[in-house]
Protein backbone atom coordinates (compact mmCIF):
# COMPACT_ATOMS: atom_id res chain seq x y z
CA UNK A 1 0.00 0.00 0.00
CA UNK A 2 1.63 3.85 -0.86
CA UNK A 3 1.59 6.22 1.65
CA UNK A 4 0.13 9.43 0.83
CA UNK A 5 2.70 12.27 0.41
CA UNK A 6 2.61 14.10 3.89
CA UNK A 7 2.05 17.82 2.37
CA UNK A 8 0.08 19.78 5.02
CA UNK A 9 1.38 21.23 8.40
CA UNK A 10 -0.82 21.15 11.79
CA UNK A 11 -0.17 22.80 14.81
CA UNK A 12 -2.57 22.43 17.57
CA UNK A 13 -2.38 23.50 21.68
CA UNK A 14 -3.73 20.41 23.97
CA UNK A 15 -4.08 20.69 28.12
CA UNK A 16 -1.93 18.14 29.38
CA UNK A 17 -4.33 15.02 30.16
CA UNK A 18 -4.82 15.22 26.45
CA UNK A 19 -1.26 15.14 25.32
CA UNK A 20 -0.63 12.23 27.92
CA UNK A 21 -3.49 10.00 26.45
CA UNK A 22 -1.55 10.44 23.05
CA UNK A 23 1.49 9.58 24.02
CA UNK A 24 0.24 6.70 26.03
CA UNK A 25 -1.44 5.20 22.74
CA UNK A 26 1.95 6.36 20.81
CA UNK A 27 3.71 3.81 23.15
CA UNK A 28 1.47 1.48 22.97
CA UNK A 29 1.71 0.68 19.05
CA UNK A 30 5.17 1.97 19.15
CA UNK A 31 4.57 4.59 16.61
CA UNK A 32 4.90 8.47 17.27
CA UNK A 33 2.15 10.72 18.30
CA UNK A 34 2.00 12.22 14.82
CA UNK A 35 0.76 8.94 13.55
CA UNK A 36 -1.81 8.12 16.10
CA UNK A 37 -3.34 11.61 15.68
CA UNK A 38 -3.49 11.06 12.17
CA UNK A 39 -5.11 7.79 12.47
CA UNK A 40 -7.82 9.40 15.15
CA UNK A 41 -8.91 11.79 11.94
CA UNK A 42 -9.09 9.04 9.76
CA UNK A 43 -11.47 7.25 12.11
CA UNK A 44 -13.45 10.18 12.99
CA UNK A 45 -14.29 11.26 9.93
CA UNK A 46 -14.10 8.55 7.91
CA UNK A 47 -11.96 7.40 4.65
CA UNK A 48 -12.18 3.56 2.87
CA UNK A 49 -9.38 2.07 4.35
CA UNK A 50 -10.26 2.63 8.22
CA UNK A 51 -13.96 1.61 7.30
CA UNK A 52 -12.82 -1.39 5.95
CA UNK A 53 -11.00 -2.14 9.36
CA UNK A 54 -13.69 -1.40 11.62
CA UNK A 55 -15.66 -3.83 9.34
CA UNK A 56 -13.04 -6.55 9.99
CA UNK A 57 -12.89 -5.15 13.98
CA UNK A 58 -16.80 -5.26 14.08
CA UNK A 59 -16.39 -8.84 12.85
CA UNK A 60 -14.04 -9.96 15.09
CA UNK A 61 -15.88 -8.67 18.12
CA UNK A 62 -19.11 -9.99 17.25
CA UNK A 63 -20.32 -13.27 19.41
CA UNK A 64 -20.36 -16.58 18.52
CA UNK A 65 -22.68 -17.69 16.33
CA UNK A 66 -24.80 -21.08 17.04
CA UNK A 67 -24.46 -23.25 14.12
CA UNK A 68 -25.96 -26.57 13.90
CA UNK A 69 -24.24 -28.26 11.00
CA UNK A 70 -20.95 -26.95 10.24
CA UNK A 71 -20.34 -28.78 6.69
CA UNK A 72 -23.92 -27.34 6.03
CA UNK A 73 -22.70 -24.04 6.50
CA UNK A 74 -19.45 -23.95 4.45
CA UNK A 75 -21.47 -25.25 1.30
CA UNK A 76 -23.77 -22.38 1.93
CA UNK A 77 -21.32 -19.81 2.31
CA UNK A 78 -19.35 -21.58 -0.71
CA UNK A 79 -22.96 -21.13 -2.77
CA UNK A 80 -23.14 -17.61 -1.31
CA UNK A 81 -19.80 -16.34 -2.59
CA UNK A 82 -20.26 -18.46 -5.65
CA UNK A 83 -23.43 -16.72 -6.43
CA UNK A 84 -25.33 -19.83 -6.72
CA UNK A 85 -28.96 -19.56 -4.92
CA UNK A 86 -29.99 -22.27 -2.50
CA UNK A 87 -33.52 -23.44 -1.53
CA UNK A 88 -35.04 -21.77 1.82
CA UNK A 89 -34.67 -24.13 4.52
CA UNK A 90 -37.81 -24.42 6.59
């Protein structure tokens, strides 16, 4: 994946409790504050590639699902992505 050119300057003033809960997330993904304030715009407001995480987050947060026949379900989901239609089950 490119990186976007970096082109555009910020400067911002943030009380201290602020700052700290940057720098705490900074250290936490080992990557420096600039990149985690970046990130927090992208997830605020928007742009493909963080909604396509939060998809794949939202995914892997969700609960179990019950399934009664596994085999049953991979042939569906097979169909599914195959674009074949199956019968209702009822």
């Amino acid at each position: 994946m490119l990186m976007p050119t970096l082109t555009r300057r910020l400067q911002i003033l943030l009380d201290e409790e602020r700052y700290l809960r940057l720098e705490q997330a900074a250290e936490r993904r080992g990557a420096p504050v600039s990149a985690v304030v970046r990130e927090a715009i992208d997830r605020w407001f928007g742009g493909e590639r963080m909604d396509r995480r939060a998809a794949g987050d939202r995914l892997l947060d969700a609960a179990p699902m019950e399934v009664e026949d596994w085999a049953e379900m991979k042939r569906e989901m097979a169909d599914e992505m195959a674009g074949l239609d199956r019968p209702e089950r009822g």
